[in-house]
C-alpha atoms as a PDB file:
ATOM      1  CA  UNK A   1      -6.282  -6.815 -61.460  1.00  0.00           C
ATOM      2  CA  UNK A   2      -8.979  -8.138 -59.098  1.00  0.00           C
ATOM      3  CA  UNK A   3      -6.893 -10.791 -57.961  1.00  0.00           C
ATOM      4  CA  UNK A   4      -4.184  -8.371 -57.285  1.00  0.00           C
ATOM      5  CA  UNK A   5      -6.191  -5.931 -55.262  1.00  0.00           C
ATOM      6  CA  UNK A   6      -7.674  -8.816 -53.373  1.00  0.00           C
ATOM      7  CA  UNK A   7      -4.199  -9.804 -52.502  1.00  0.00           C
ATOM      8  CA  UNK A   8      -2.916  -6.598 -51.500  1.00  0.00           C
ATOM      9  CA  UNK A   9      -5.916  -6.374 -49.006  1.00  0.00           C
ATOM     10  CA  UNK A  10      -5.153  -9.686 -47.581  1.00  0.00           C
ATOM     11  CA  UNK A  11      -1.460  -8.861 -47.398  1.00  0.00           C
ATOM     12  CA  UNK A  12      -2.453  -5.569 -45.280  1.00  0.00           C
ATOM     13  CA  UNK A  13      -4.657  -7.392 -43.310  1.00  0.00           C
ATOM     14  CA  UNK A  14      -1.758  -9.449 -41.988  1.00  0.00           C
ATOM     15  CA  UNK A  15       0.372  -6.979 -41.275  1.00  0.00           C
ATOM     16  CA  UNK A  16      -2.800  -4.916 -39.036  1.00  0.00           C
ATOM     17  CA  UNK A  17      -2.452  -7.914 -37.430  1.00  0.00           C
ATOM     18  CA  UNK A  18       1.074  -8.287 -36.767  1.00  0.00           C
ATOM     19  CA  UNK A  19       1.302  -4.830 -35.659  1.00  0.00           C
ATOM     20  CA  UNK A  20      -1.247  -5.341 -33.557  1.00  0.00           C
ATOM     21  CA  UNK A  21       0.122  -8.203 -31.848  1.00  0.00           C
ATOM     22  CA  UNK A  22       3.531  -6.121 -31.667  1.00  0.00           C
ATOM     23  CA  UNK A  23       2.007  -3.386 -30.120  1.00  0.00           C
ATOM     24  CA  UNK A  24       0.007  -5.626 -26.863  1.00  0.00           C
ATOM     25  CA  UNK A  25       2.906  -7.477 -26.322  1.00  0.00           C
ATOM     26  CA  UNK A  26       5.100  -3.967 -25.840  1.00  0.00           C
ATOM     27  CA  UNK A  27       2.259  -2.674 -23.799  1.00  0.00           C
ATOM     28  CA  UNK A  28       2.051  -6.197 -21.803  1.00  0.00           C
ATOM     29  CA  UNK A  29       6.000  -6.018 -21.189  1.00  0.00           C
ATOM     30  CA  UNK A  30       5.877  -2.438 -20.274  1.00  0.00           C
ATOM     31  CA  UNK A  31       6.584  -3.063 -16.629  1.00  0.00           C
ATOM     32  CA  UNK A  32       8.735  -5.506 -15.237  1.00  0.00           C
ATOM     33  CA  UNK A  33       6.423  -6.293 -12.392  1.00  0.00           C
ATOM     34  CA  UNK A  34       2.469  -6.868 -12.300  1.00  0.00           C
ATOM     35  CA  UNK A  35      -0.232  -7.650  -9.741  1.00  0.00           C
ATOM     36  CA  UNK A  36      -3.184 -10.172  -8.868  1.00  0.00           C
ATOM     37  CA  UNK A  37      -5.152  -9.642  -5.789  1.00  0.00           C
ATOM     38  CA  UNK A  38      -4.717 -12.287  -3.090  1.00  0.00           C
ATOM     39  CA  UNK A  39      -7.720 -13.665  -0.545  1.00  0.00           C
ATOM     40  CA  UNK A  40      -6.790 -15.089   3.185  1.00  0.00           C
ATOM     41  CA  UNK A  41      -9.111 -15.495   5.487  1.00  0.00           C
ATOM     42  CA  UNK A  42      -9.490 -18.692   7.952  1.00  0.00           C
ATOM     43  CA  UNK A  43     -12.285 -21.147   6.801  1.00  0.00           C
ATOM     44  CA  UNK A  44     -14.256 -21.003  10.080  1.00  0.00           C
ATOM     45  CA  UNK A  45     -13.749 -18.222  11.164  1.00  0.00           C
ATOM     46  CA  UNK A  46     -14.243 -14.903   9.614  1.00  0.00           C
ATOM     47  CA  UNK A  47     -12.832 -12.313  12.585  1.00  0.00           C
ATOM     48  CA  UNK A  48     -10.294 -11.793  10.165  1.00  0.00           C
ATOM     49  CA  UNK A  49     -10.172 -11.195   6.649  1.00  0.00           C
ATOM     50  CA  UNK A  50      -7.017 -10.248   3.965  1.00  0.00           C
ATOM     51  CA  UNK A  51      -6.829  -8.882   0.379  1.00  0.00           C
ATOM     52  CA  UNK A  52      -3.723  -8.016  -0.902  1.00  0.00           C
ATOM     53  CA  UNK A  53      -1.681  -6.981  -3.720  1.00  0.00           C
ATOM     54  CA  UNK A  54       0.800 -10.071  -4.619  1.00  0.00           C
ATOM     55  CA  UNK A  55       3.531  -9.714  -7.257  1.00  0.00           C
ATOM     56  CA  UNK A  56       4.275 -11.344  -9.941  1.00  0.00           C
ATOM     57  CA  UNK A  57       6.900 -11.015 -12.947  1.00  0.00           C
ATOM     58  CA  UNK A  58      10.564 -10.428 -12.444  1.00  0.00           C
ATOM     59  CA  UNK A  59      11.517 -12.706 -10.104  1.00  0.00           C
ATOM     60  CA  UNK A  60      13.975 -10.952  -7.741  1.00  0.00           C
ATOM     61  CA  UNK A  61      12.010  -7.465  -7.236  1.00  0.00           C
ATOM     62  CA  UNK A  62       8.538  -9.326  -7.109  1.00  0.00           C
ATOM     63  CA  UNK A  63      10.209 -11.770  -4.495  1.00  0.00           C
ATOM     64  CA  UNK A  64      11.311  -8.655  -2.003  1.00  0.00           C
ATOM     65  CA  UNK A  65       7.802  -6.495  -2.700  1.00  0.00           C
ATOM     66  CA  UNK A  66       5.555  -9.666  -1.167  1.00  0.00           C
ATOM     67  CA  UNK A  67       8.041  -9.797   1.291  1.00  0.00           C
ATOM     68  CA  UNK A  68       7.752  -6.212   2.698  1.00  0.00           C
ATOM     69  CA  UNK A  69       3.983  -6.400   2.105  1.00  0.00           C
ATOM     70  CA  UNK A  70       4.131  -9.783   4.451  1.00  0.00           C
ATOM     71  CA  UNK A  71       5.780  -8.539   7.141  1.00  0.00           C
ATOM     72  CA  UNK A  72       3.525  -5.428   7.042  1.00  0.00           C
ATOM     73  CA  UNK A  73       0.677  -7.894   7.414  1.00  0.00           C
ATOM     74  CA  UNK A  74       2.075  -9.724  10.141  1.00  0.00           C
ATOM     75  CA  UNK A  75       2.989  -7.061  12.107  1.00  0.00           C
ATOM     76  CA  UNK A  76      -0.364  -5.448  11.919  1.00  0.00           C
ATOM     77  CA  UNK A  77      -2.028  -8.524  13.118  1.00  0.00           C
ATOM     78  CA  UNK A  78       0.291  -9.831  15.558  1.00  0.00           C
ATOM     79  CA  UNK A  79      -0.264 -10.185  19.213  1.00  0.00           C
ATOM     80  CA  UNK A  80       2.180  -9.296  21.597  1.00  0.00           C
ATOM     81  CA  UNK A  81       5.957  -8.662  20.730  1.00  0.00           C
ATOM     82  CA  UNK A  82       8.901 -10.818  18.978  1.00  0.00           C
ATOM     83  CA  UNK A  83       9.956 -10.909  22.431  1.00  0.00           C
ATOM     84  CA  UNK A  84       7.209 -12.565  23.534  1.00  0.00           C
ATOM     85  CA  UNK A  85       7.430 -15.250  21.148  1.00  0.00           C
ATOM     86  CA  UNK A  86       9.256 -18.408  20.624  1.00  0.00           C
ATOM     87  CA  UNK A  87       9.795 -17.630  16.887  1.00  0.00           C
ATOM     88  CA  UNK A  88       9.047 -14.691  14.849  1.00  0.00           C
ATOM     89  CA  UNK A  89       6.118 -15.688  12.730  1.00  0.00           C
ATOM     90  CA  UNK A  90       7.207 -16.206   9.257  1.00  0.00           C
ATOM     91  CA  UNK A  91       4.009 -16.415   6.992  1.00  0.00           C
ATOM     92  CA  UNK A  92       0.540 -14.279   7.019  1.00  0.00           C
ATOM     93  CA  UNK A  93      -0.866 -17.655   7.114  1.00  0.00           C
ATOM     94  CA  UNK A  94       0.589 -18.296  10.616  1.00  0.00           C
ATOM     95  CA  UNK A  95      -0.198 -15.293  11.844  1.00  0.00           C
ATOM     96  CA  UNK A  96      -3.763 -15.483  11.404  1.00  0.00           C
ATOM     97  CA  UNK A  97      -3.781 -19.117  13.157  1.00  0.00           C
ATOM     98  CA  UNK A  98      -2.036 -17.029  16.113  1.00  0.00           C
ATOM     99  CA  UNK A  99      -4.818 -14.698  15.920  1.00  0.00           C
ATOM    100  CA  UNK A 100      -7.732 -16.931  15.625  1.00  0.00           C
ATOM    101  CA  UNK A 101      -6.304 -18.906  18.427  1.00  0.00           C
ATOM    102  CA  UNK A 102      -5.902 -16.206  20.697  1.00  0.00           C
ATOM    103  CA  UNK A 103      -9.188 -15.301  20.439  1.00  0.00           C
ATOM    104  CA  UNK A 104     -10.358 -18.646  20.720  1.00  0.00           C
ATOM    105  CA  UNK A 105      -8.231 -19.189  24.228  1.00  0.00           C
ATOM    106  CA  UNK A 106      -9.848 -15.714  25.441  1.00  0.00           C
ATOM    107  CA  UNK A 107     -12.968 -16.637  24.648  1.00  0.00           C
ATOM    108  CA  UNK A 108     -12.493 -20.068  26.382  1.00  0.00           C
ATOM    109  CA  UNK A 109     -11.364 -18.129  29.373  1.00  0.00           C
ATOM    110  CA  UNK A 110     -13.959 -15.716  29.981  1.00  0.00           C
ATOM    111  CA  UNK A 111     -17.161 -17.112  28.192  1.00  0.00           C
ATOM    112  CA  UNK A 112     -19.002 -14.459  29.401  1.00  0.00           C
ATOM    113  CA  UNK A 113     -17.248 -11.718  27.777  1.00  0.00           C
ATOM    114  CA  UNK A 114     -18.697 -10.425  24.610  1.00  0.00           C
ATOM    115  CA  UNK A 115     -15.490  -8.740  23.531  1.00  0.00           C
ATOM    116  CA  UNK A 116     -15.256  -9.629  20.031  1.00  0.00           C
ATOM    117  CA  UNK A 117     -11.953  -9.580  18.115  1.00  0.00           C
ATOM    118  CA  UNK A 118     -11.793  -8.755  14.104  1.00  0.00           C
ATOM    119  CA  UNK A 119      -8.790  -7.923  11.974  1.00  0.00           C
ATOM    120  CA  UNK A 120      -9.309  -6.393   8.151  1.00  0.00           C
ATOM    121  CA  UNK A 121      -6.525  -5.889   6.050  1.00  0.00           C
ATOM    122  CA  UNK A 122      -6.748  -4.333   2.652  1.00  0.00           C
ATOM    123  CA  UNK A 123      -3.609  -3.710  -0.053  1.00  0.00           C
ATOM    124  CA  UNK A 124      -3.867  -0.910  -3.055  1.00  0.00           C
ATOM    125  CA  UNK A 125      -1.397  -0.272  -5.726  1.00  0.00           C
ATOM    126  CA  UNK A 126      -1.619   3.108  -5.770  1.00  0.00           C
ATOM    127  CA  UNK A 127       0.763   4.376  -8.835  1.00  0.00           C
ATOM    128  CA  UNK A 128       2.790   2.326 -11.241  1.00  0.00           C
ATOM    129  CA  UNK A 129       5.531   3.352 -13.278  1.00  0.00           C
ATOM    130  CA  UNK A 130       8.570   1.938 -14.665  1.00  0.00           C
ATOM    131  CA  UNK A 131      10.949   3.469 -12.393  1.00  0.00           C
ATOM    132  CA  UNK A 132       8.478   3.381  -8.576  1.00  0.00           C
ATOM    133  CA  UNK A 133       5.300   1.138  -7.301  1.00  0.00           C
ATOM    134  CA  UNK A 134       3.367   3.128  -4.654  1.00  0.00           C
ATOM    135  CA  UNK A 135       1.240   0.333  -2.573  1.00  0.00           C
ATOM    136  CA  UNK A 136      -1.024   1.900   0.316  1.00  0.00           C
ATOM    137  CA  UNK A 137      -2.087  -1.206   3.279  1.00  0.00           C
ATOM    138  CA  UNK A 138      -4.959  -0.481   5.146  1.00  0.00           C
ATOM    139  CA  UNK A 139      -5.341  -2.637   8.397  1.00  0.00           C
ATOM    140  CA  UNK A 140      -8.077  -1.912  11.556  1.00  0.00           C
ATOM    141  CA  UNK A 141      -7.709  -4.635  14.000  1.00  0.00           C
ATOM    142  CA  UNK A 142      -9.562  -4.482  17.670  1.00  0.00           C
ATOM    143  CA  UNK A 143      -8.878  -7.225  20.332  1.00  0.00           C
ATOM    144  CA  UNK A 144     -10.784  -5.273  22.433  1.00  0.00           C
ATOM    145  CA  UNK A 145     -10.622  -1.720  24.324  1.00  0.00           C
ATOM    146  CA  UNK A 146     -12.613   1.801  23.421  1.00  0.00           C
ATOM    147  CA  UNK A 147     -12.218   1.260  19.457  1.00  0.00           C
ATOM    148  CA  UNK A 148     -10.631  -0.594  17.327  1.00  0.00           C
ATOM    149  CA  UNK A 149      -6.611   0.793  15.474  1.00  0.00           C
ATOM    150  CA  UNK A 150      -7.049   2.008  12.198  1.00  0.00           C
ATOM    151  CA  UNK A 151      -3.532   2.628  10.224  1.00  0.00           C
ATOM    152  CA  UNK A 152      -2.598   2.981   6.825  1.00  0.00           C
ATOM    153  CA  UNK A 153       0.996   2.259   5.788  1.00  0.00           C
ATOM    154  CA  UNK A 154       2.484   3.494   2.226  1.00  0.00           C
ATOM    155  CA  UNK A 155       5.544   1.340   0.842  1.00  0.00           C
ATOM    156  CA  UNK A 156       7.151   2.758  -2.163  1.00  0.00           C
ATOM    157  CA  UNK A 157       9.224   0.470  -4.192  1.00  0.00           C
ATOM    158  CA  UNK A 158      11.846   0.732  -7.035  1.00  0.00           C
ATOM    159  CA  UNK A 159      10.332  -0.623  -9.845  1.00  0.00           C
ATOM    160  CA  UNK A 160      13.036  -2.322 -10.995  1.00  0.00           C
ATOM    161  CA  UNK A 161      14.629  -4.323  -8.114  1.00  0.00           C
ATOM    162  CA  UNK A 162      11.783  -4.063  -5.632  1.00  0.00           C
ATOM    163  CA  UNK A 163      13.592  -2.441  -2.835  1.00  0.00           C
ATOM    164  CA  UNK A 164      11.878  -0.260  -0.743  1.00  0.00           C
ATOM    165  CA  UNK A 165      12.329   3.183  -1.246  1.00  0.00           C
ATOM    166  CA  UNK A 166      13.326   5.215   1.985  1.00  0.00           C
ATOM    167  CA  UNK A 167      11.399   8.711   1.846  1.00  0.00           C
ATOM    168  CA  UNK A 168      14.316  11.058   2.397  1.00  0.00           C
ATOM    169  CA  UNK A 169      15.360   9.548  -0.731  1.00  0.00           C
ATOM    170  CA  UNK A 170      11.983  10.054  -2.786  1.00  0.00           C
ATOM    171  CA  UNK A 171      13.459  13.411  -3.276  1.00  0.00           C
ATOM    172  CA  UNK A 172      16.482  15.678  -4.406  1.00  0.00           C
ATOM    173  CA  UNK A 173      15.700  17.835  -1.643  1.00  0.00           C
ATOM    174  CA  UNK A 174      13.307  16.883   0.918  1.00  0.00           C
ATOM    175  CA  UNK A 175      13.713  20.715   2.382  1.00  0.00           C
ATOM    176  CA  UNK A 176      12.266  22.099  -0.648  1.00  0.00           C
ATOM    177  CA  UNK A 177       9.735  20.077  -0.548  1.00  0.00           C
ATOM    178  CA  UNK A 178       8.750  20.415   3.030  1.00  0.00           C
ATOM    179  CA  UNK A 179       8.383  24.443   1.963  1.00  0.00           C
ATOM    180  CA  UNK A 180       5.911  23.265  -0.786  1.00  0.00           C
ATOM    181  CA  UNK A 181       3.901  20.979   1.221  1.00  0.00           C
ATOM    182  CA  UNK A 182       3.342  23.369   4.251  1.00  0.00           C
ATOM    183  CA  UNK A 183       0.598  25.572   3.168  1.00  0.00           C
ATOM    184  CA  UNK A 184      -1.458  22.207   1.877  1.00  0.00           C
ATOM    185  CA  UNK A 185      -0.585  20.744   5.169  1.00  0.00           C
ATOM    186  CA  UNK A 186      -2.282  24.284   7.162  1.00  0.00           C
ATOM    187  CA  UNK A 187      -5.496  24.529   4.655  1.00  0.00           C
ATOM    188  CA  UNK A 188      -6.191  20.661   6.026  1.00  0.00           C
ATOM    189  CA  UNK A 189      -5.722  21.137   9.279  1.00  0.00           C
ATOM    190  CA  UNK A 190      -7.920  24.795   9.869  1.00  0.00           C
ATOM    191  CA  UNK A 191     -10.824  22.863  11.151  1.00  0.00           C
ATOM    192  CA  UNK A 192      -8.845  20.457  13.583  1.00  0.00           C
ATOM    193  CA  UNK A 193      -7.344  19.980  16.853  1.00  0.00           C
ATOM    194  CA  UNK A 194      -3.926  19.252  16.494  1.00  0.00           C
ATOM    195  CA  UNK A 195      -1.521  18.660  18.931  1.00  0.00           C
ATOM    196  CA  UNK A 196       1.264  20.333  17.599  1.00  0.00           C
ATOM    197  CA  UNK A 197       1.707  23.972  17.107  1.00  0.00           C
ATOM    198  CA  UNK A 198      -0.240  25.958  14.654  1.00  0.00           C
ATOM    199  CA  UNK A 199       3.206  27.211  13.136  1.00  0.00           C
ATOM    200  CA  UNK A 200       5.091  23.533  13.355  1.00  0.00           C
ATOM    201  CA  UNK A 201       5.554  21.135  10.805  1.00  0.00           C
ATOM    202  CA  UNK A 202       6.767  18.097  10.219  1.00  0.00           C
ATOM    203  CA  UNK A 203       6.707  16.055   7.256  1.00  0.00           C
ATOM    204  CA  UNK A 204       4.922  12.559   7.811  1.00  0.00           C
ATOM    205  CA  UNK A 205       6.138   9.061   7.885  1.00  0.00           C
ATOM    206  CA  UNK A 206       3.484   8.139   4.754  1.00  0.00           C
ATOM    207  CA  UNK A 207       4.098   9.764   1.458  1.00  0.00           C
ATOM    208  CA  UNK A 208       3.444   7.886  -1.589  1.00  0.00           C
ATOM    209  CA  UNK A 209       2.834   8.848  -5.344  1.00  0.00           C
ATOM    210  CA  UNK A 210      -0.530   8.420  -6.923  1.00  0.00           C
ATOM    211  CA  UNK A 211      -1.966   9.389 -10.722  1.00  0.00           C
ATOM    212  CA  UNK A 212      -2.650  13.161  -9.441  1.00  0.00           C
ATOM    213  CA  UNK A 213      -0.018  14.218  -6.959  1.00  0.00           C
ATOM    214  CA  UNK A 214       2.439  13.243  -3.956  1.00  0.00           C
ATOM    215  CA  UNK A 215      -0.154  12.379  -1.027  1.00  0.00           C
ATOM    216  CA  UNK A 216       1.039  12.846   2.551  1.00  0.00           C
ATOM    217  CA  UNK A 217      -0.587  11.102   5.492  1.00  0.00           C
ATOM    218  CA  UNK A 218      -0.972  11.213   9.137  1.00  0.00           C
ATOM    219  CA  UNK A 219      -2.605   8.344  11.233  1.00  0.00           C
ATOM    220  CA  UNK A 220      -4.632   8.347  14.172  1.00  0.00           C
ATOM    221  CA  UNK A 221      -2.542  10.162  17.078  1.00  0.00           C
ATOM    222  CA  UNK A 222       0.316  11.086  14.916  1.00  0.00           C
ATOM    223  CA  UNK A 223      -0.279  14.747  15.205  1.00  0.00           C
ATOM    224  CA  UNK A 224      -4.191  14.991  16.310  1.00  0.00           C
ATOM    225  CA  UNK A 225      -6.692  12.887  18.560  1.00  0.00           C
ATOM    226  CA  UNK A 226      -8.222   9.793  17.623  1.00  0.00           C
ATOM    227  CA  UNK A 227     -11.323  12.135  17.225  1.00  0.00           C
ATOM    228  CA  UNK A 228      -9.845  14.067  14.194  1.00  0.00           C
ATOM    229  CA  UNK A 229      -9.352  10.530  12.631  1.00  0.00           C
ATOM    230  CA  UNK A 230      -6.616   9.877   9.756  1.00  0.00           C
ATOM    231  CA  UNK A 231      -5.354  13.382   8.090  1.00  0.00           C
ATOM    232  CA  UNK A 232      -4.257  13.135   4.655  1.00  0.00           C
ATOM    233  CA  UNK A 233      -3.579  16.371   1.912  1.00  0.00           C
ATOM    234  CA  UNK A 234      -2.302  16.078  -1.584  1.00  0.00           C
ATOM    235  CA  UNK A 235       0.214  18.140  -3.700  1.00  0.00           C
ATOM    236  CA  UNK A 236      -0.174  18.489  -7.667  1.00  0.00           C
ATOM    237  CA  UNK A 237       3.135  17.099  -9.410  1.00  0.00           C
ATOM    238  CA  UNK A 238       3.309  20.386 -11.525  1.00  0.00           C
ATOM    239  CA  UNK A 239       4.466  22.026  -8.104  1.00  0.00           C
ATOM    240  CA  UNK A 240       6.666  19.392  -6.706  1.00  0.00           C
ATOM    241  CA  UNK A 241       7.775  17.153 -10.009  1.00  0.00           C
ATOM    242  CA  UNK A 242      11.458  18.777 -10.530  1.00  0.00           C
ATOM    243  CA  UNK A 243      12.366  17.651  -7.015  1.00  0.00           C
ATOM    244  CA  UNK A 244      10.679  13.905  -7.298  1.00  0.00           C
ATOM    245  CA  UNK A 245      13.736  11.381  -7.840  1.00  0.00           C
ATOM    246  CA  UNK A 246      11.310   8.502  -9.422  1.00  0.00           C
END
C-alpha cells in the first residue's frame, strides 16, 4: 500500500512537470516574433549613441520590422539628402561613420568652433499582441543651431508578416474615431499655443497602441511652437475598441 501511494505521488509528480513544461513552451511560442535590445555606438567617439529594438523569430516578418526600424534610424541621423549622396546609405552602421566623419571634417575646418554635434536614438516596443507590434523611436540629434530636433516616430506592424501598418487602416472608420479623439485632443491642448484653430482638428501622423489605450502624438512644430514641446493625449480602448482593426 505504501509502495503504491509512493508511486502514485511520483507518477503525479511527472506529470506537474510535464504540464508544466507544456504550458512555458505555449506561453514561449505565443508570438511569432520577439525582441532583444541592440547597442551601436562608435568606439571613440560617443556623439552618438543607439539602442534599439531588433527582431528575432519568424524569419520573413522579423526580416521587414529591422528593416523599417533601420531606415528610421538612418534617416534620423543622416546628413544632407539622398540627393546629395553618391549612394543611399544602406546600414545604421554606415550612417554613423557618415556622422562621426562629418563632424570630424567640421571640426577640422573650423577648430575654433565649439559647436558640438550628438545624435541619441532610443527604440520601445510599446504593445505586443498576436495580431499588431506598436514600436515608438525616439531620436534628438543637433549638428548645431538654437536646439537640438527632438522627434518621436510610431511604426505599427502586423504581427504576423511584419508589414507596416498604414494608420487609415488601424481602423474600420477613421471618421468615427476622429469624433472620439477630439475632446481628448481639446482638454490637452487648453493650456497651449497652438497654431491651428481652437475649433480644427486633425488627426496626427503618430498613433500607436499601448497596454492602456490608442496614444496620439504631435511633434515639435506639427501643430504648436517648439516652446509647447511634443503633445501627446491618450484614449481608453473601452471607448474606441469596436472600431480598432488589430
Amino acid at each position: 500500500m505504501k509502495k503504491s501511494l509512493t508511486q502514485t505521488i511520483s507518477n503525479f509528480k511527472h506529470l506537474f512537470i510535464y504540464l508544466a513544461i507544456l504550458l512555458y513552451l505555449s506561453c514561449d511560442k505565443e508570438f511569432n516574433i520577439s525582441f532583444s535590445e541592440v547597442h551601436i555606438s562608435p568606439k571613440n567617439n560617443s556623439i552618438v549613441e543607439i539602442n534599439i529594438p531588433r527582431a528575432s523569430g519568424k524569419a520573413s516578418a522579423a526580416y521587414l520590422i529591422n528593416q523599417s526600424i533601420q531606415q528610421n534610424v538612418i534617416s534620423s541621423i543622416q546628413i544632407g539628402t539622398i540627393d546629395n549622396q553618391n549612394t543611399q546609405t544602406k546600414s545604421i552602421n554606415e550612417s554613423v561613420t557618415n556622422f562621426v566623419n562629418e563632424y570630424e571634417a567640421l571640426k577640422r575646418d573650423f577648430p575654433e568652433s565649439p559647436q558640438i554635434w550628438e545624435a541619441q536614438i532610443d527604440g520601445e516596443v510599446l504593445y505586443q499582441s498576436k495580431t499588431i507590434i506598436s514600436i515608438a523611436i525616439t531620436s534628438y540629434t543637433n549638428t548645431g543651431g538654437a536646439h537640438g530636433n527632438l522627434k518621436i516616430t510610431f511604426l505599427n506592424f502586423n504581427a504576423e508578416n511584419g508589414q507596416l501598418i498604414a494608420n487609415k487602416t488601424l481602423f474600420s472608420d477613421i471618421d468615427a474615431v476622429k469624433k472620439i479623439a477630439e475632446p481628448y485632443y481639446k482638454k490637452t491642448i487648453e493650456d497651449k499655443s497652438i497654431l491651428l484653430n481652437q475649433d480644427q482638428f486633425i488627426l496626427p501622423s503618430n498613433m500607436a497602441y499601448t497596454e492602456d489605450g490608442l496614444v496620439f502624438l504631435y511633434n515639435t512644430f506639427e501643430i504648436a511652437a517648439y516652446s509647447e514641446g511634443i503633445i501627446e493625449f491618450k484614449v481608453p480602448y473601452n471607448e474606441i475598441e469596436s472600431y480598432l482593426l488589430f
